[in-house]
N, C-alpha and C. Protein backbone atom coordinates (compact mmCIF):
# COMPACT_ATOMS: atom_id res chain seq x y z
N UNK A 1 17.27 -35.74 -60.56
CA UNK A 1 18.28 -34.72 -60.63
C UNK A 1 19.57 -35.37 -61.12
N UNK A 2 20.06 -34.69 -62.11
CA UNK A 2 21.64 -35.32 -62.78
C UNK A 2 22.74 -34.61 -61.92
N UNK A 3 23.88 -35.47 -62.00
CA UNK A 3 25.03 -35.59 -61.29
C UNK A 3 25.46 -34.06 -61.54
N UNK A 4 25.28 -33.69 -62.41
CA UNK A 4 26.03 -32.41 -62.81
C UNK A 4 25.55 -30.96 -61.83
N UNK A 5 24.35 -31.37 -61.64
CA UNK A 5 23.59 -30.29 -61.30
C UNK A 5 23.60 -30.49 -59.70
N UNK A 6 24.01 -31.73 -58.95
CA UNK A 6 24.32 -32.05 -57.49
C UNK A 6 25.82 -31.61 -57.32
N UNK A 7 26.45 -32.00 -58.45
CA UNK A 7 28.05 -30.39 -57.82
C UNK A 7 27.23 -29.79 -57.86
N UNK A 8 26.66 -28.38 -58.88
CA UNK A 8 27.01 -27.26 -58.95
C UNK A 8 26.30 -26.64 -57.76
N UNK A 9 25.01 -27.79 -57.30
CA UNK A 9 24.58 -27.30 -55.99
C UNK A 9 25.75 -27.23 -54.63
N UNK A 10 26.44 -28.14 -54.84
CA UNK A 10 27.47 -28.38 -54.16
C UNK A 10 28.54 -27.55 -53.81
N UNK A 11 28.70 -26.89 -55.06
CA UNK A 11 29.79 -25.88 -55.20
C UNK A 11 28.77 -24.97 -54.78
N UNK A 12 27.77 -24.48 -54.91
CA UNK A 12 27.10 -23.17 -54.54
C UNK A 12 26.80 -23.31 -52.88
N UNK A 13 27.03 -24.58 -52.43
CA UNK A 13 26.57 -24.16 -51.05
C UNK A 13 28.10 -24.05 -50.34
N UNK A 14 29.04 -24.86 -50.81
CA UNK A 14 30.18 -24.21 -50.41
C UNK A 14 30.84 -23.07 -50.23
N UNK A 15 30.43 -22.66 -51.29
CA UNK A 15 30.47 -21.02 -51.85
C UNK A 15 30.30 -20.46 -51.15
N UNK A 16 29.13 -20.39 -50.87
CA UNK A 16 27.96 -19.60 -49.46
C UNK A 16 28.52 -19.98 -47.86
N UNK A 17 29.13 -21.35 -47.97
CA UNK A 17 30.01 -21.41 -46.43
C UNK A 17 30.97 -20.52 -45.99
N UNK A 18 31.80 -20.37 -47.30
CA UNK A 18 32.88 -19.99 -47.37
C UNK A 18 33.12 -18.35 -47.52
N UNK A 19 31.72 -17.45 -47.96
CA UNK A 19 31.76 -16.37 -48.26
C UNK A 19 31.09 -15.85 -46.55
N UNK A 20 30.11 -17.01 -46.03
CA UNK A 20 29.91 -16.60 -44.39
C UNK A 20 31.34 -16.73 -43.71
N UNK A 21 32.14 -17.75 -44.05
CA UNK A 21 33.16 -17.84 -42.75
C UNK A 21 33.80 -16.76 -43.09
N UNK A 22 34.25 -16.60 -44.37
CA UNK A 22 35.07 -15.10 -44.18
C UNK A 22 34.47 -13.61 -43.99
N UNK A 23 33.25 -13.74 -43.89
CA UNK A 23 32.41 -12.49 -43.40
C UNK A 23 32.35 -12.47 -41.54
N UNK A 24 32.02 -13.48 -41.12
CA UNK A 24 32.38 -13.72 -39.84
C UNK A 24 34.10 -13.86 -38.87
N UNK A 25 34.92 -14.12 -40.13
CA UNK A 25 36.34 -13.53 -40.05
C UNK A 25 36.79 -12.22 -39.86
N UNK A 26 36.34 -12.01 -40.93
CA UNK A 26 36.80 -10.49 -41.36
C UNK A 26 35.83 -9.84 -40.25
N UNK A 27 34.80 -9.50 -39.53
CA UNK A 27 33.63 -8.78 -38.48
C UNK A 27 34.67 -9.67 -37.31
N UNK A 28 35.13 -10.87 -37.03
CA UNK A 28 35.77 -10.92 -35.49
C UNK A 28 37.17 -9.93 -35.88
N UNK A 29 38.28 -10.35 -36.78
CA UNK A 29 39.32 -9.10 -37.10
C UNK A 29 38.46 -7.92 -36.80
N UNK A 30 37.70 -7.02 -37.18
CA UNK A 30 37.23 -5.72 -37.08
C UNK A 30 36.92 -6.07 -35.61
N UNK A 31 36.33 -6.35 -34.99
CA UNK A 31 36.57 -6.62 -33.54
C UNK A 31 37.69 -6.48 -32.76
N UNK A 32 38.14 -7.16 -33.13
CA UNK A 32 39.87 -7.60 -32.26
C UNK A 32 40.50 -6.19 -32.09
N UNK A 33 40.09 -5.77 -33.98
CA UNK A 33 40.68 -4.45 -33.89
C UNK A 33 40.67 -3.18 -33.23
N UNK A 34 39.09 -3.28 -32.96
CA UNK A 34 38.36 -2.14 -31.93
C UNK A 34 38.37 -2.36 -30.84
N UNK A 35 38.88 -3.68 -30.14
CA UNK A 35 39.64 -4.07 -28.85
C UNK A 35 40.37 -4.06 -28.23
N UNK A 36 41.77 -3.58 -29.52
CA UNK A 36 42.65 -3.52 -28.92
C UNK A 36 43.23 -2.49 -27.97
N UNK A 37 44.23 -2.59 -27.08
CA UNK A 37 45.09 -1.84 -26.22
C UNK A 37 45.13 0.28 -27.07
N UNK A 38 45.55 -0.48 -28.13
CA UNK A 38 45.53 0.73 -29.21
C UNK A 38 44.72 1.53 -29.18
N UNK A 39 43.26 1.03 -30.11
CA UNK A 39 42.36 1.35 -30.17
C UNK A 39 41.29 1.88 -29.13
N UNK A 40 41.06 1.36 -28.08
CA UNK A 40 40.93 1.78 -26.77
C UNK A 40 40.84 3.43 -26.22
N UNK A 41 42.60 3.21 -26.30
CA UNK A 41 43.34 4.07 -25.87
C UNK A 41 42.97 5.22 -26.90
N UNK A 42 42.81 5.07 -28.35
CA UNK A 42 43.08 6.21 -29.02
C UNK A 42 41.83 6.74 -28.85
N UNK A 43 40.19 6.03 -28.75
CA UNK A 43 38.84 6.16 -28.61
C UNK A 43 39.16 7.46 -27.11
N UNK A 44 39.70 7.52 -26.10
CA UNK A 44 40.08 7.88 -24.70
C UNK A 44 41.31 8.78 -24.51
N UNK A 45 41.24 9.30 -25.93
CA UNK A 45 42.70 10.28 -25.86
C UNK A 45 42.10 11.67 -25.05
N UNK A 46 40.85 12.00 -25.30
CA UNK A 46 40.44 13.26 -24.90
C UNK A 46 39.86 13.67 -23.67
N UNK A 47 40.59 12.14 -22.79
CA UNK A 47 39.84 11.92 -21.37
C UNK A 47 41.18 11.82 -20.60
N UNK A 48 42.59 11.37 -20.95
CA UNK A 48 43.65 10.62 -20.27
C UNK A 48 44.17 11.65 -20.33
N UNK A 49 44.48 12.90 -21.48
CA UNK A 49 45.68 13.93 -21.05
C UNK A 49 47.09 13.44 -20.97
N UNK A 50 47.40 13.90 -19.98
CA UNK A 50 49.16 13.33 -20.17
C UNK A 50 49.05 11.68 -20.23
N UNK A 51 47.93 11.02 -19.57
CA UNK A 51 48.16 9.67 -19.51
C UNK A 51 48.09 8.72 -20.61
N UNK A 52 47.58 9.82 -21.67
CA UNK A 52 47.44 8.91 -23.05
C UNK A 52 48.56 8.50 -23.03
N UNK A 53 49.65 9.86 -23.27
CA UNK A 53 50.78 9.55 -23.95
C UNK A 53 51.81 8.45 -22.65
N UNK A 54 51.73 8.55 -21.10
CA UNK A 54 52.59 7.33 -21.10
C UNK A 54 51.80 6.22 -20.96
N UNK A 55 50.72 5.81 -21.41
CA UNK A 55 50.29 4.50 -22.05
C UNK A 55 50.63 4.37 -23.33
N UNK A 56 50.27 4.98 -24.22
CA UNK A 56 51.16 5.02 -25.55
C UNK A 56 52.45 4.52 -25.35
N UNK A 57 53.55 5.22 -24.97
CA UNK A 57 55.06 4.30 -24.36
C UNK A 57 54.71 3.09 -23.27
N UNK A 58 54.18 2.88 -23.08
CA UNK A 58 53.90 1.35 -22.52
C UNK A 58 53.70 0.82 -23.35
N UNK A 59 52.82 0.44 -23.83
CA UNK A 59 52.23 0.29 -24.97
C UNK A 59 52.98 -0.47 -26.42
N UNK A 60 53.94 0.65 -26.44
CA UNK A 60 54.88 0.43 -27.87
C UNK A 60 56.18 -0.07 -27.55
N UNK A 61 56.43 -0.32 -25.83
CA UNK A 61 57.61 -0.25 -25.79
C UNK A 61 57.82 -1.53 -24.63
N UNK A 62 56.61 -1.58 -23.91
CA UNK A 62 56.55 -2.88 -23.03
C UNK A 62 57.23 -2.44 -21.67
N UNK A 63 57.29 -1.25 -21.59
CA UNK A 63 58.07 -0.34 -19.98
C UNK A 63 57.13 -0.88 -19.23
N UNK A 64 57.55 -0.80 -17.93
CA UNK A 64 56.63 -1.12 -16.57
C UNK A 64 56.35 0.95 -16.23
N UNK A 65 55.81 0.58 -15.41
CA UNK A 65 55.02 2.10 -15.28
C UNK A 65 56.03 3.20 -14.61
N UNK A 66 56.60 2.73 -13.79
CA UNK A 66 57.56 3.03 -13.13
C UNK A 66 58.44 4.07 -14.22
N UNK A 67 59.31 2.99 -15.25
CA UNK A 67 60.18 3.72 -16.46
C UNK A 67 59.61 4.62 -17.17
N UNK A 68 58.17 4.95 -17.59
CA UNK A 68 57.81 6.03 -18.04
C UNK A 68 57.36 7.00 -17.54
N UNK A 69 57.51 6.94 -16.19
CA UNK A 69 56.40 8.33 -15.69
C UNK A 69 57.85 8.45 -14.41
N UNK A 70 59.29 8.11 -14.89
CA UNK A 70 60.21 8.70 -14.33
C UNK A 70 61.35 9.65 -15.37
N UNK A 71 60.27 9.69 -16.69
CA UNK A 71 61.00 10.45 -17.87
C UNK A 71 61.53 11.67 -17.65
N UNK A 72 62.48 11.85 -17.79
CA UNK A 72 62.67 13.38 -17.58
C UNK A 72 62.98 14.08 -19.07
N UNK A 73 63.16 14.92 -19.14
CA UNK A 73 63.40 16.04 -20.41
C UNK A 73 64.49 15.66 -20.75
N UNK A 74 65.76 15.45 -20.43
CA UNK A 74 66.95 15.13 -20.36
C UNK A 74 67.19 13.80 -21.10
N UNK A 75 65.91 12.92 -21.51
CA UNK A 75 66.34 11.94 -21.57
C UNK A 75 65.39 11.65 -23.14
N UNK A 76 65.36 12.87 -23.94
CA UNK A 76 64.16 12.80 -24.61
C UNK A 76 65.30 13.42 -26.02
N UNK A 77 65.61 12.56 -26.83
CA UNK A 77 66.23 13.07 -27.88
C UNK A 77 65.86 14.29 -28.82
N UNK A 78 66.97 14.83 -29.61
CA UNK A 78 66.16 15.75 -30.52
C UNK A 78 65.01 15.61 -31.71
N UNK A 79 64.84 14.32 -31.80
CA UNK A 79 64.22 13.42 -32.66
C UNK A 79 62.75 12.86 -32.13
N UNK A 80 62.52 13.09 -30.72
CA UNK A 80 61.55 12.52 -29.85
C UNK A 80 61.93 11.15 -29.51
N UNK A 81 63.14 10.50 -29.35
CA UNK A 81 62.95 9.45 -28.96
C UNK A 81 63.52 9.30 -27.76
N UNK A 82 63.10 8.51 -26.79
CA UNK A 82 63.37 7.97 -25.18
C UNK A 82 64.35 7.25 -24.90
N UNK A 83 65.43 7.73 -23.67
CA UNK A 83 66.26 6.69 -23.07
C UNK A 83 65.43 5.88 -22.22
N UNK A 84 64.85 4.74 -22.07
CA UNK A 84 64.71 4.56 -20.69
C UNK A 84 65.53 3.90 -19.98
N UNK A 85 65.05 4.61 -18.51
CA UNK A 85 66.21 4.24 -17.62
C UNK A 85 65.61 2.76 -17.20
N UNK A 86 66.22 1.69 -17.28
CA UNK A 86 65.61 0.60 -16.53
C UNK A 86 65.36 0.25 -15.64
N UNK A 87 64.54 -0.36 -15.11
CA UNK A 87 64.54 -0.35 -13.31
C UNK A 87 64.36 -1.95 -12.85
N UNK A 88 64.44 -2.19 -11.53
CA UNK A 88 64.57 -2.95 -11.27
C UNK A 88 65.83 -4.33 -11.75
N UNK A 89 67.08 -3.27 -12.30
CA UNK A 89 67.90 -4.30 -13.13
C UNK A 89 68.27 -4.73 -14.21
N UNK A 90 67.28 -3.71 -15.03
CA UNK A 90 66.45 -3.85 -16.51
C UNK A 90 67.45 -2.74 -17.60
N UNK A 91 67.75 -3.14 -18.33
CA UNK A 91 68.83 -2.34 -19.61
C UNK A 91 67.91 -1.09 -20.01
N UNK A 92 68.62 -0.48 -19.98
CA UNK A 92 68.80 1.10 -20.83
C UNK A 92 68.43 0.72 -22.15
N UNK A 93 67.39 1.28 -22.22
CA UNK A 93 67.24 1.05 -24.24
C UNK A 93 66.46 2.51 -24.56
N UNK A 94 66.75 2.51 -25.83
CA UNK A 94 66.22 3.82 -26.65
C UNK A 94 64.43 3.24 -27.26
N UNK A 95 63.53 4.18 -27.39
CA UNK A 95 62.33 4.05 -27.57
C UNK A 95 61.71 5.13 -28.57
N UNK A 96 60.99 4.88 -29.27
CA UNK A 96 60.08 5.30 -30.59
C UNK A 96 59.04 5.10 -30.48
N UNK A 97 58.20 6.31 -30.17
CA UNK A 97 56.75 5.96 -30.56
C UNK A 97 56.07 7.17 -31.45
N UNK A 98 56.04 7.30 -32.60
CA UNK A 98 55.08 8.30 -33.89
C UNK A 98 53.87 9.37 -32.84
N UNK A 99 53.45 8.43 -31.97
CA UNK A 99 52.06 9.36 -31.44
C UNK A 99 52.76 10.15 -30.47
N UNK A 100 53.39 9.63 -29.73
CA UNK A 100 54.57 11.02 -28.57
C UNK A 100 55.15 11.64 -29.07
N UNK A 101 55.72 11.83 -30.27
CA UNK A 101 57.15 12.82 -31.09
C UNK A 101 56.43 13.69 -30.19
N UNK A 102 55.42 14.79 -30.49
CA UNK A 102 55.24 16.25 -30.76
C UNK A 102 54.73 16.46 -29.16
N UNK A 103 54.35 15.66 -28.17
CA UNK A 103 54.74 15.90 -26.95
C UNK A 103 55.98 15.50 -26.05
N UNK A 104 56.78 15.01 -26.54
CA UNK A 104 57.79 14.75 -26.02
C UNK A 104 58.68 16.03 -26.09
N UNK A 105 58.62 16.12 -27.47
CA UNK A 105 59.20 17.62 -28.04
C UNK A 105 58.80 19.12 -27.47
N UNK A 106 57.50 18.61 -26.98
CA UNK A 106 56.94 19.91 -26.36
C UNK A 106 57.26 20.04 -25.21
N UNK A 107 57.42 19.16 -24.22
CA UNK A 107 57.64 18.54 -22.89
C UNK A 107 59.43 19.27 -22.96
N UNK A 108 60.32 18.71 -23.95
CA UNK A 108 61.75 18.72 -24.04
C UNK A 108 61.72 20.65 -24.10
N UNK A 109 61.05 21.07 -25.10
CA UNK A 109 61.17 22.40 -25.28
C UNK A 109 61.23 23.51 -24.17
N UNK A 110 59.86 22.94 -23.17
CA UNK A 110 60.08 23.80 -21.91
C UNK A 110 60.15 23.18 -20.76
N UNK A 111 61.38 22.00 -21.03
CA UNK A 111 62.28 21.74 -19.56
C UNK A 111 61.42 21.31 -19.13
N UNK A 112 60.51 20.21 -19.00
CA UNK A 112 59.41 20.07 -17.97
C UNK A 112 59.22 18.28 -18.35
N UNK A 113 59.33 17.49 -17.21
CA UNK A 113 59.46 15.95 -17.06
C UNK A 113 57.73 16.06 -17.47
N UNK A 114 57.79 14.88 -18.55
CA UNK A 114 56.33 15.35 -19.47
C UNK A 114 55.51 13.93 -18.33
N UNK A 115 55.81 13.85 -17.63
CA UNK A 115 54.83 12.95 -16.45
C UNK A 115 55.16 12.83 -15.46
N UNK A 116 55.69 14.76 -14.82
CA UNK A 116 55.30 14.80 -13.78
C UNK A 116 53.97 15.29 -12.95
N UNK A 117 53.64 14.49 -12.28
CA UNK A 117 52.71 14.20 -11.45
C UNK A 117 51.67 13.13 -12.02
N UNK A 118 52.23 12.28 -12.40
CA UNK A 118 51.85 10.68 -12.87
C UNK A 118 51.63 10.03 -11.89
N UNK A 119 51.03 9.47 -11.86
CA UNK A 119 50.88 8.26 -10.38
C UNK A 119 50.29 7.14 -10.39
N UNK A 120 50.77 6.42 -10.30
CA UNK A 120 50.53 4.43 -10.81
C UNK A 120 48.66 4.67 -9.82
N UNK A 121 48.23 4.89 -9.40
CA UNK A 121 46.66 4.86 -8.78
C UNK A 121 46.12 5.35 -9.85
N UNK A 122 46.39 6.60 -10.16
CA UNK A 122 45.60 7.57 -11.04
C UNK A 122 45.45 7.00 -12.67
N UNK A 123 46.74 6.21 -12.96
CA UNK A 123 46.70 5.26 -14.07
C UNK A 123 45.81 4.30 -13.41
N UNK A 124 46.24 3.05 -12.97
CA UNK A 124 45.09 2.58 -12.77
C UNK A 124 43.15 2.77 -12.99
N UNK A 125 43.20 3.43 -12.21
CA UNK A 125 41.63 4.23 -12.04
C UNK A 125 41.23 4.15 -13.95
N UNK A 126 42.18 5.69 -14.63
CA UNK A 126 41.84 5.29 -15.96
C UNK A 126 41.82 3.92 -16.64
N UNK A 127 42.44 3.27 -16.23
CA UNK A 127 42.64 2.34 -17.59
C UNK A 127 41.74 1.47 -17.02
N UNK A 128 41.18 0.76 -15.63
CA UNK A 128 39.70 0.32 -15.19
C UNK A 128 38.53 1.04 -15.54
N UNK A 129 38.46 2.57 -16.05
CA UNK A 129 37.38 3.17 -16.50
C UNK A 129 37.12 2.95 -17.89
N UNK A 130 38.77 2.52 -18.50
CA UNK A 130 38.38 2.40 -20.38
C UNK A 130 38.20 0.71 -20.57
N UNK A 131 38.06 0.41 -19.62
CA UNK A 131 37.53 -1.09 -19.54
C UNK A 131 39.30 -1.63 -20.06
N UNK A 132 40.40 -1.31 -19.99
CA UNK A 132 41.76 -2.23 -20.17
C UNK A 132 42.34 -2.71 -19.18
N UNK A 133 41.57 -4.00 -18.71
CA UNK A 133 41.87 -4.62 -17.37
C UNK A 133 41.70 -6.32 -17.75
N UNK A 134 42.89 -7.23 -17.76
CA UNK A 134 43.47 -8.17 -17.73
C UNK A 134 42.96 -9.06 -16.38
N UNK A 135 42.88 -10.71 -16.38
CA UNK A 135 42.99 -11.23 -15.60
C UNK A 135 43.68 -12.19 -16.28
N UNK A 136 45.29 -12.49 -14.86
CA UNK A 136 46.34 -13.28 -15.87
C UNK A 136 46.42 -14.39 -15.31
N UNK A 137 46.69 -15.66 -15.77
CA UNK A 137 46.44 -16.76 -15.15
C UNK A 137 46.79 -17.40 -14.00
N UNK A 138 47.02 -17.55 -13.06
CA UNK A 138 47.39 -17.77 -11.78
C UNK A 138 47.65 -16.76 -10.90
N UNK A 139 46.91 -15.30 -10.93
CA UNK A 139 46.96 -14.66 -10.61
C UNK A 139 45.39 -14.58 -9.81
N UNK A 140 45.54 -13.70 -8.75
CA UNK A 140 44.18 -13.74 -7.62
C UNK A 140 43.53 -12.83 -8.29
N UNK A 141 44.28 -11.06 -8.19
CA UNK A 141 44.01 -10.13 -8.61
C UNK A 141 44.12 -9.69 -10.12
N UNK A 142 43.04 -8.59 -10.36
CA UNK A 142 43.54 -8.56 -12.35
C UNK A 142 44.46 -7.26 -12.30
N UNK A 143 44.98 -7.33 -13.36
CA UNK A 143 46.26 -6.78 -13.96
C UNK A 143 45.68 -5.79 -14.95
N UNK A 144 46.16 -4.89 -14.22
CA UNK A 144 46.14 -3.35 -14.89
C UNK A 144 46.72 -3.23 -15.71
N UNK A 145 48.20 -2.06 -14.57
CA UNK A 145 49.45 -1.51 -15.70
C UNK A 145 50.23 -2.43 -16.71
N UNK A 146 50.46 -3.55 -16.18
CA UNK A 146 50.77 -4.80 -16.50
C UNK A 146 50.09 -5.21 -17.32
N UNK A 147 49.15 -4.55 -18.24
CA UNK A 147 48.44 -5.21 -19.04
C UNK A 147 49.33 -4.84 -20.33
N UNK A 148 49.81 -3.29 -20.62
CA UNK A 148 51.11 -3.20 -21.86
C UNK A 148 52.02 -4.17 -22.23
N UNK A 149 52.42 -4.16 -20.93
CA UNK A 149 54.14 -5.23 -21.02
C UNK A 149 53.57 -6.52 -21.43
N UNK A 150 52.49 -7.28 -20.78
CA UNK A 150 51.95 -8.14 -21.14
C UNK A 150 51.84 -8.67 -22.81
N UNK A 151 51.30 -7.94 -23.13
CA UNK A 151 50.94 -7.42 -24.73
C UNK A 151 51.97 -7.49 -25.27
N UNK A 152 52.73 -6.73 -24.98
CA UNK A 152 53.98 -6.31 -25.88
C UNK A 152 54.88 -7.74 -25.88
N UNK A 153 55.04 -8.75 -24.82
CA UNK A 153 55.71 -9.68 -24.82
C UNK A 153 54.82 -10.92 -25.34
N UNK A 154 53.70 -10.39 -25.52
CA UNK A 154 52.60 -11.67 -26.66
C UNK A 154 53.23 -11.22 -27.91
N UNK A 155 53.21 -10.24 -28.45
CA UNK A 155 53.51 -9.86 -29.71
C UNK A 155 55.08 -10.30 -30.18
N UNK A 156 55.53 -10.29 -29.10
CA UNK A 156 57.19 -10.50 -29.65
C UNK A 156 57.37 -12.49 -29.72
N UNK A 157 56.26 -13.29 -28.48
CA UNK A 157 56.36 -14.29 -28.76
C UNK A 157 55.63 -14.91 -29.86
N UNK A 158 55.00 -14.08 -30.72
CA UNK A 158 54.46 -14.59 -31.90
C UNK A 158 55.29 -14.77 -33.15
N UNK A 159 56.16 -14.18 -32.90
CA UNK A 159 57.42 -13.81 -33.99
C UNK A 159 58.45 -14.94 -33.74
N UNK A 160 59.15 -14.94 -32.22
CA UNK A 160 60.21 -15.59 -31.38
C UNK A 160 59.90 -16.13 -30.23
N UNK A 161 59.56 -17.41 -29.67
CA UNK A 161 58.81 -17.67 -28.37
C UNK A 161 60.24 -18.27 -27.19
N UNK A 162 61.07 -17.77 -27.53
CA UNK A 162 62.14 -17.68 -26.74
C UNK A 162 62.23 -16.79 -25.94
N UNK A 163 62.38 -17.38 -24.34
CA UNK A 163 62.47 -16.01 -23.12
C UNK A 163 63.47 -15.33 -23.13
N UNK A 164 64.89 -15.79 -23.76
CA UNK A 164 65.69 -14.58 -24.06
C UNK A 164 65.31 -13.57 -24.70
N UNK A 165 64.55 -13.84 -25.89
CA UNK A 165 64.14 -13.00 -27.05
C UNK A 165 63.60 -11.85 -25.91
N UNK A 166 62.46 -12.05 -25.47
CA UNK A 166 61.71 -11.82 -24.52
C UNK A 166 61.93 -11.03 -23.42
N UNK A 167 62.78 -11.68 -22.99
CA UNK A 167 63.82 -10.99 -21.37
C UNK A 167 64.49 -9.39 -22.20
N UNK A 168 64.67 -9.77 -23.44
CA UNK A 168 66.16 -8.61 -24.50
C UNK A 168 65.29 -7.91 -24.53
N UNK A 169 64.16 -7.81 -24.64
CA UNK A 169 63.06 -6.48 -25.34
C UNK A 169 62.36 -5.74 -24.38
N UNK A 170 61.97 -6.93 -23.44
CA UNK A 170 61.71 -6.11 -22.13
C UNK A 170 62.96 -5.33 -21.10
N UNK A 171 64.02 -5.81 -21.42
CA UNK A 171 65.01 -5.36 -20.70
C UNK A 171 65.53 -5.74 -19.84
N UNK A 172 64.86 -7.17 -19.51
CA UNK A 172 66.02 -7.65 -18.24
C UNK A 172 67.23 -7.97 -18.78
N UNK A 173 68.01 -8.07 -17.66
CA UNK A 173 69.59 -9.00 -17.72
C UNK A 173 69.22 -10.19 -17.69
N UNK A 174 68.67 -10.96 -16.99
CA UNK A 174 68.55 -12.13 -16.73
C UNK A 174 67.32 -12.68 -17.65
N UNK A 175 67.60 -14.03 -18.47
CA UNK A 175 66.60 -14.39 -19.73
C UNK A 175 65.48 -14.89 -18.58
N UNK A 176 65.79 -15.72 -17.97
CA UNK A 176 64.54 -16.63 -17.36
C UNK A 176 63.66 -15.48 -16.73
N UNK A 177 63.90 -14.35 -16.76
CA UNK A 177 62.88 -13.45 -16.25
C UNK A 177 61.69 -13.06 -17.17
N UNK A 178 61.75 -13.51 -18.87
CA UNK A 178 60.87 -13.35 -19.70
C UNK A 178 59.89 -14.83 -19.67
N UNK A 179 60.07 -15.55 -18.84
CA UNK A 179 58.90 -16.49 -18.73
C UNK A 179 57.65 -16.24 -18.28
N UNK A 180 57.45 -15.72 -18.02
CA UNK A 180 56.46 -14.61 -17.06
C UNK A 180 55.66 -14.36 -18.16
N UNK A 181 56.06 -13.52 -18.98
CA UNK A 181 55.45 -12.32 -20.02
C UNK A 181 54.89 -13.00 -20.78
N UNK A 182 54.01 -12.59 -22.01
CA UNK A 182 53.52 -12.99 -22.76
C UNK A 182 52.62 -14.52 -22.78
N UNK A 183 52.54 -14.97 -22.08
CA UNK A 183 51.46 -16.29 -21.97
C UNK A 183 50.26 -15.84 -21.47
N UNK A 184 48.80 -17.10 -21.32
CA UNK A 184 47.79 -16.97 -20.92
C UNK A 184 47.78 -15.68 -20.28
């Protein structure tokens, strides 16, 4: 066999490595994708009811459960977008999410706190039934509601891995309180 013809075998089996690894790329991405928090959730819209939508604002916005299912009408712009009130110490910030506009708006239209009768159990329960249940590292028990904020502060440390960054988006005052978020 001549030299010439040991590349081109060479190059052809590379070829073939390289057209599996990115087929096995591209099928774990399509995975990841059908895994996600998102995706999940959107598969389970026709089971959650009001709870889609405040997982959706968890979700997009990194609230603890508490800040969204204490929404009131009052606090719901003409635009659909959210004050939340912060809790535990946590800044007032305005919120956007595309999939709530047209219930928020509906909620705003007839005066009615669009999650009342929300209840951190009843979340729970769902989001252990759509299989979105976390175990976080030094933790005994796994992490439910806490699984949004979680998320949401991975995503922001992929960009900025600074706990101020971190602490600013979630809303605390205090930075060293974003050490927490977003890791293992």
């Amino acid at each position: 066999m001549t030299q010439s013809s040991n590349i081109l075998r060479t190059k052809s089996v590379v070829s073939g490595i390289a057209k599996i690894n990115n087929h096995l790329q591209l099928e774990g991405d399509r995975i990841a994708k059908e895994n996600a928090p998102g995706a999940i959730l959107e598969r389970s819209k026709h089971r959650l009811g009001a709870y889609y939508y405040l997982f959706c604002l968890m979700e997009s916005s990194g609230c603890r459960f508490s800040e969204v299912a204490s929404l009131t009408c009052e606090q719901i712009s003409e635009s659909g977008k959210w004050l939340v009130k912060g809790k535990k110490g946590s800044s007032n910030r305005f919120i956007d999410n595309k999939n709530c506009v047209e219930f928020l708006l509906k909620m705003k239209s007839i005066a009615r706190a669009p999650f009342q009768g929300c209840n951190i159990f009843t979340a729970s329960r769902h989001l252990i039934s759509i299989g979105l249940i976390t175990h976080k590292k030094g933790r005994e028990r796994m992490t439910v509601t806490g699984i949004f904020r979680d998320n949401y502060a991975r995503s922001i440390r992929e960009v900025d891995n600074t706990s101020a960054t971190v602490s600013k988006h979630l809303g605390h005052k205090v930075s060293k309180n974003g050490d927490y978020y977003g890791k293992d």
